[in-house]
PDB file of N, CA and C in Angstrom:
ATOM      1  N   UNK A   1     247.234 245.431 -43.698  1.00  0.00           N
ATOM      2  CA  UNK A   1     246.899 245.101 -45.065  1.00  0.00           C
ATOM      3  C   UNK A   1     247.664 243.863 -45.511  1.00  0.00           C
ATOM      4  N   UNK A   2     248.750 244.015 -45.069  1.00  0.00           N
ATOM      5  CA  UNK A   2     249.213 241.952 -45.372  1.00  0.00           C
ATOM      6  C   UNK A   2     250.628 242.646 -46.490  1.00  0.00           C
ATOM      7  N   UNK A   3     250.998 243.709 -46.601  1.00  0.00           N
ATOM      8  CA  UNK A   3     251.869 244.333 -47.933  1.00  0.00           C
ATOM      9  C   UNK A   3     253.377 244.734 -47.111  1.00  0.00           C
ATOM     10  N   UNK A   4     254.435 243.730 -48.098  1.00  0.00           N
ATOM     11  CA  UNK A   4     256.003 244.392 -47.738  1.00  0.00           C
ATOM     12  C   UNK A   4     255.843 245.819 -47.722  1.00  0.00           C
ATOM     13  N   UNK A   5     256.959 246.431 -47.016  1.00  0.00           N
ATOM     14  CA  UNK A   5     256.890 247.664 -47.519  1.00  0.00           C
ATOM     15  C   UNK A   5     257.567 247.584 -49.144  1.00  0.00           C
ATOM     16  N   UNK A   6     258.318 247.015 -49.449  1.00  0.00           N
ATOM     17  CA  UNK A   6     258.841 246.864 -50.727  1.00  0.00           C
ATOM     18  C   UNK A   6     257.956 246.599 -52.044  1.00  0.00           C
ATOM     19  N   UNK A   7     256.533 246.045 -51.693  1.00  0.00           N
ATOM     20  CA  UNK A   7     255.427 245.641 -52.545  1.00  0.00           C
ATOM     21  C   UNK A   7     255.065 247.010 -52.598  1.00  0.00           C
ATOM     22  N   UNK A   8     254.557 248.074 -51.640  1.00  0.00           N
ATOM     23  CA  UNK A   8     253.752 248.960 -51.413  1.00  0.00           C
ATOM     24  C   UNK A   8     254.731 250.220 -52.207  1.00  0.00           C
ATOM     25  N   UNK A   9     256.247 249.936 -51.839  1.00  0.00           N
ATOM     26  CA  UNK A   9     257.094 250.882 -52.796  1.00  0.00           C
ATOM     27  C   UNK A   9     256.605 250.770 -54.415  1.00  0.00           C
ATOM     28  N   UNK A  10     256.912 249.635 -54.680  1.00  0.00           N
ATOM     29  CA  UNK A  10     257.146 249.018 -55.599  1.00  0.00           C
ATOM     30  C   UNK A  10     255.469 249.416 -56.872  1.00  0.00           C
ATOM     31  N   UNK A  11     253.967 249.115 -56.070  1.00  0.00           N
ATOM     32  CA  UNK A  11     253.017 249.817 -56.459  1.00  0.00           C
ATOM     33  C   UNK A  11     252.990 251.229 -56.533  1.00  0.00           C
ATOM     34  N   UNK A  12     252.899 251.696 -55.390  1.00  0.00           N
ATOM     35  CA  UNK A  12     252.975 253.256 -55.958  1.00  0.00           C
ATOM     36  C   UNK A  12     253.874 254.055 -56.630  1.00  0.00           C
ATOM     37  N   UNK A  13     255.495 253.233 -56.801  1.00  0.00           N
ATOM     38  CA  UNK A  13     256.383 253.848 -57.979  1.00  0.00           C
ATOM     39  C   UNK A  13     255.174 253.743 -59.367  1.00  0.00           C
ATOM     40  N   UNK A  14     254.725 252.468 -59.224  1.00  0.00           N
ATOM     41  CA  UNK A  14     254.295 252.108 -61.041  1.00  0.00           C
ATOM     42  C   UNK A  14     252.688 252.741 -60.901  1.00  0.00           C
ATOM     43  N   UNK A  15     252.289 252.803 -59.964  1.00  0.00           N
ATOM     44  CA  UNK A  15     250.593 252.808 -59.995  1.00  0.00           C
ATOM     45  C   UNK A  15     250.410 254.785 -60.580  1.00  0.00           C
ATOM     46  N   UNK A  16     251.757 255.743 -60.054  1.00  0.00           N
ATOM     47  CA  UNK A  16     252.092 257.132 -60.562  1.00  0.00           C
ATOM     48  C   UNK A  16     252.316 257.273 -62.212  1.00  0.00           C
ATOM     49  N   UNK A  17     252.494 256.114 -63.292  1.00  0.00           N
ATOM     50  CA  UNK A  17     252.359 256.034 -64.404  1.00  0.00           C
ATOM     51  C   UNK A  17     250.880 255.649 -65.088  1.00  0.00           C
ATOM     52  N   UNK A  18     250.695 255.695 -66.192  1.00  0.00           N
ATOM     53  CA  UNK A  18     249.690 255.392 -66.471  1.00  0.00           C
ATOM     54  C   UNK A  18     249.547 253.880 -67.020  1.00  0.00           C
ATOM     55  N   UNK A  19     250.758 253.376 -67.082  1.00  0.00           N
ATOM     56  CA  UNK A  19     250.780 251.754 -68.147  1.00  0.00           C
ATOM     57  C   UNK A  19     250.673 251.354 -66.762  1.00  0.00           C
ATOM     58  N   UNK A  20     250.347 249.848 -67.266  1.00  0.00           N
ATOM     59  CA  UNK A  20     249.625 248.479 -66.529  1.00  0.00           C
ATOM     60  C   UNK A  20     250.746 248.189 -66.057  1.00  0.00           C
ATOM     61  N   UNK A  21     250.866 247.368 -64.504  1.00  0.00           N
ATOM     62  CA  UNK A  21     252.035 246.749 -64.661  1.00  0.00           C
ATOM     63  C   UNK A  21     251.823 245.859 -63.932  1.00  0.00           C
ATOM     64  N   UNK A  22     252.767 244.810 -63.453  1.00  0.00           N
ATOM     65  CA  UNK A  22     251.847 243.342 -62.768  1.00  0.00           C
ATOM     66  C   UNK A  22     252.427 243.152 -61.676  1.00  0.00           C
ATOM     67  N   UNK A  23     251.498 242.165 -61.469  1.00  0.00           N
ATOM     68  CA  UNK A  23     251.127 241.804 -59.494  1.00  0.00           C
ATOM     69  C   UNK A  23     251.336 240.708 -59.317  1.00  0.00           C
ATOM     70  N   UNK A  24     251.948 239.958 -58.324  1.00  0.00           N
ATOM     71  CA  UNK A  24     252.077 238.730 -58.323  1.00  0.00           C
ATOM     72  C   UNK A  24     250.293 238.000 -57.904  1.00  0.00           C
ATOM     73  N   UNK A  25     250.501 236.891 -58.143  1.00  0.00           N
ATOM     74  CA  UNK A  25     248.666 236.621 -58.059  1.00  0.00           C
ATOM     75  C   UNK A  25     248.693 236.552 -55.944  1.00  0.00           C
ATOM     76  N   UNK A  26     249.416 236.459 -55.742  1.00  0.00           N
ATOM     77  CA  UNK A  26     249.100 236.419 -53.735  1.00  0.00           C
ATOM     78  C   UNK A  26     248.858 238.183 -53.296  1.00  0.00           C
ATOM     79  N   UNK A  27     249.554 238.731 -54.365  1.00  0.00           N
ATOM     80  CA  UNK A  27     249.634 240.273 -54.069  1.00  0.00           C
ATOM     81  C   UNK A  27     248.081 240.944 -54.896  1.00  0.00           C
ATOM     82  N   UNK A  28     248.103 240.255 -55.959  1.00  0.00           N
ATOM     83  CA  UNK A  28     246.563 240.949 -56.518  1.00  0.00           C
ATOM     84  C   UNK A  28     245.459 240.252 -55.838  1.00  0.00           C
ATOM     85  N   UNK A  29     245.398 239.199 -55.137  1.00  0.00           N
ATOM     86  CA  UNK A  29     244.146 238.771 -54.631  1.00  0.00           C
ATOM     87  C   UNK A  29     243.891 239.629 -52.874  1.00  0.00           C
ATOM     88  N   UNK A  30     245.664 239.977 -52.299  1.00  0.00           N
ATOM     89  CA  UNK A  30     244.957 240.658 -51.317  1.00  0.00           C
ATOM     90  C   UNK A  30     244.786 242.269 -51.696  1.00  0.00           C
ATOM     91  N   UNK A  31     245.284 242.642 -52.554  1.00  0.00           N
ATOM     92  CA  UNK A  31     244.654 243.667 -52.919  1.00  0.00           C
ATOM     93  C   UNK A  31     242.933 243.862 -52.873  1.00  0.00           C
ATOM     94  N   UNK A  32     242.665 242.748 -54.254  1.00  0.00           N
ATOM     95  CA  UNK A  32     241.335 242.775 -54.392  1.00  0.00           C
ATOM     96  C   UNK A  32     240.500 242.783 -53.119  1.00  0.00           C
ATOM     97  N   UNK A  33     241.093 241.362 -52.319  1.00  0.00           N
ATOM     98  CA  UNK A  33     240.385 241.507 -50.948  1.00  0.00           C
ATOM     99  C   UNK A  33     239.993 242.796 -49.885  1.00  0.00           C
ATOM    100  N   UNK A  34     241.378 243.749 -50.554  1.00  0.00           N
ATOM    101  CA  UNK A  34     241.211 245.092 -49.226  1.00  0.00           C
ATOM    102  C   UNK A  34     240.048 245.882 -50.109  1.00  0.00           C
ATOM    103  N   UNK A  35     240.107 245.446 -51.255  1.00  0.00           N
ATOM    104  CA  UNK A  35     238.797 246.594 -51.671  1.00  0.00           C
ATOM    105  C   UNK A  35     237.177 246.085 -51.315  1.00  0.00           C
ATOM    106  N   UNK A  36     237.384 244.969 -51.648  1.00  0.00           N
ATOM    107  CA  UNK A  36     236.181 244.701 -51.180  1.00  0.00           C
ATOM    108  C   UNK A  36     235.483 244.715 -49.971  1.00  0.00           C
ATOM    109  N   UNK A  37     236.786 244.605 -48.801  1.00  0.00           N
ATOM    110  CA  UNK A  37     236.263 245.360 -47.471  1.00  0.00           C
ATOM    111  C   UNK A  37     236.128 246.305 -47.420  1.00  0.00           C
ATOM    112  N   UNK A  38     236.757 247.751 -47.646  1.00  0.00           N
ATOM    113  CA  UNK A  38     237.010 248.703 -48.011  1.00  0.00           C
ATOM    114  C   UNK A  38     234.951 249.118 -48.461  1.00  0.00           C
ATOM    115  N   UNK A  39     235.205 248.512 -49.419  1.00  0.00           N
ATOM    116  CA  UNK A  39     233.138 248.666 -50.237  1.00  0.00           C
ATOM    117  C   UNK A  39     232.718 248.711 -49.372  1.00  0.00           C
ATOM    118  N   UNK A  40     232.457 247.450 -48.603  1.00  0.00           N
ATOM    119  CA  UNK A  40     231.737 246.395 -47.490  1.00  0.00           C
ATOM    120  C   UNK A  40     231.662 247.539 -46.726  1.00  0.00           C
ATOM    121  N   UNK A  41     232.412 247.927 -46.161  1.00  0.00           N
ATOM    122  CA  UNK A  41     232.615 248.856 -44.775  1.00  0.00           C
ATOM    123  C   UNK A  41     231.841 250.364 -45.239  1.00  0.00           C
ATOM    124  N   UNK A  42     232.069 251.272 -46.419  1.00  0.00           N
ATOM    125  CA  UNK A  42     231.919 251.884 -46.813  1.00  0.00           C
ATOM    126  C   UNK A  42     230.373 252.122 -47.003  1.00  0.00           C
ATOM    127  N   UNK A  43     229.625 250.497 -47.619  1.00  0.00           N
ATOM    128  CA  UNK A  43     228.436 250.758 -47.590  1.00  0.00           C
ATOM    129  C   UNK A  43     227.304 250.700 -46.593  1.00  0.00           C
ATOM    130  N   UNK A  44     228.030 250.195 -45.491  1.00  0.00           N
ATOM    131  CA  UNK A  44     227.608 250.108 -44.191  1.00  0.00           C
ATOM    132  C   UNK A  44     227.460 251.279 -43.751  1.00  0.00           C
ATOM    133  N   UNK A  45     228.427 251.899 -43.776  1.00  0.00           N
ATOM    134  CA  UNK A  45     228.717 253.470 -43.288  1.00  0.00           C
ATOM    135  C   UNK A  45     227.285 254.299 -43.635  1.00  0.00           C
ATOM    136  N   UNK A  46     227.167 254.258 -44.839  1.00  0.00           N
ATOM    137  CA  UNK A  46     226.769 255.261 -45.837  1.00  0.00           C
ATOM    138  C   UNK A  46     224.996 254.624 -45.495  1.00  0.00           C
ATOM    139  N   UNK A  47     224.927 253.260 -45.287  1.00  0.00           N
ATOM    140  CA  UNK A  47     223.263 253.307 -44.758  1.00  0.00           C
ATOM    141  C   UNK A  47     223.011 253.467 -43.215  1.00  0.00           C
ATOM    142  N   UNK A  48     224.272 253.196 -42.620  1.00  0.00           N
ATOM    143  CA  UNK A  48     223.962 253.380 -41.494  1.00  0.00           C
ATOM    144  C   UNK A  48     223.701 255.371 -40.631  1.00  0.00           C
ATOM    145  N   UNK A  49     224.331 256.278 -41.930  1.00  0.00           N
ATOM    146  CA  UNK A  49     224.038 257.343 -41.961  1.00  0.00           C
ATOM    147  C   UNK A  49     222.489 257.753 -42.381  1.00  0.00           C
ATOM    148  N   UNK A  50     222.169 257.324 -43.714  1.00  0.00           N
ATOM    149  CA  UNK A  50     220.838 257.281 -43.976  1.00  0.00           C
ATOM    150  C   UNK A  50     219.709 256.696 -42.933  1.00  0.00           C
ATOM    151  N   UNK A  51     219.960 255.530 -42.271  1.00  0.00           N
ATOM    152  CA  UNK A  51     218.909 255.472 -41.116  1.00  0.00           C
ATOM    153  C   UNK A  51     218.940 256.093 -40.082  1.00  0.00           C
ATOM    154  N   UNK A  52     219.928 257.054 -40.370  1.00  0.00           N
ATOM    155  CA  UNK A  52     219.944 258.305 -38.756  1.00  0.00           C
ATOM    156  C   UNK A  52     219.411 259.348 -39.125  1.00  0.00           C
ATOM    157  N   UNK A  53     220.158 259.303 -40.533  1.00  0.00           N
ATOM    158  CA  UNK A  53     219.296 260.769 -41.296  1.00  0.00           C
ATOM    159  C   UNK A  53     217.250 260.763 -41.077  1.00  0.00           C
ATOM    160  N   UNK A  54     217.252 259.939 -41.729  1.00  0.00           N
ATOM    161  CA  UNK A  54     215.558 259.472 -41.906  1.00  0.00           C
ATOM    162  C   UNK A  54     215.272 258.961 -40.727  1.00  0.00           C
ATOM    163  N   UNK A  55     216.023 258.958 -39.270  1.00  0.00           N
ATOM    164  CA  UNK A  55     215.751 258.865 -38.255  1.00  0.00           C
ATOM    165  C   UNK A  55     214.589 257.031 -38.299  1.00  0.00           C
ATOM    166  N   UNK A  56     215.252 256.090 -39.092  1.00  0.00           N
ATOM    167  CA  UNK A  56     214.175 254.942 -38.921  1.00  0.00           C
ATOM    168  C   UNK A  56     215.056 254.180 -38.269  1.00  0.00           C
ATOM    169  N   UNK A  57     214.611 253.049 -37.692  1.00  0.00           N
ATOM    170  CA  UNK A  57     215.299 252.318 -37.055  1.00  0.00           C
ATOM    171  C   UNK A  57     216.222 251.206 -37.884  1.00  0.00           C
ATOM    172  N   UNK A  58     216.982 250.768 -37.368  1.00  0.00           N
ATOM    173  CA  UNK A  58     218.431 249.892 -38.503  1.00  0.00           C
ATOM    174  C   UNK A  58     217.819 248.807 -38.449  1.00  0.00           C
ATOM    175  N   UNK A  59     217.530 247.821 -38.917  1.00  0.00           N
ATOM    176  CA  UNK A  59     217.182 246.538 -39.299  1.00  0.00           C
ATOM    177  C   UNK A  59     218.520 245.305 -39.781  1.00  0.00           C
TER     178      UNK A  59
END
């Protein structure tokens, strides 16, 4: 994931509260980045189940 362990401390101490708290912008953009693979991958998954389910071929 590209994260100190000290970043990753450091989020899940604050991310266990409910207030906002901040990210440096190199640390929130690879964040953002792991989610969006994270989606990416996820929605792949999830059609590539449906064309097995419905037994059609993957395109």
């Amino acid at each position: 994931m590209g994260f100190s362990k000290g970043t990753l401390h450091y989020m899940k101490q604050n991310a266990r509260g409910d207030k906002l708290f901040p990210l440096n912008a190199y640390v929130k953009k690879r964040l953002e980045n792991w989610i969006e693979l994270v989606d990416r991958i996820t929605k792949q998954l999830l059609h590539a189940r449906d064309q097995e389910t419905l037994n059609l071929p993957c395109v």
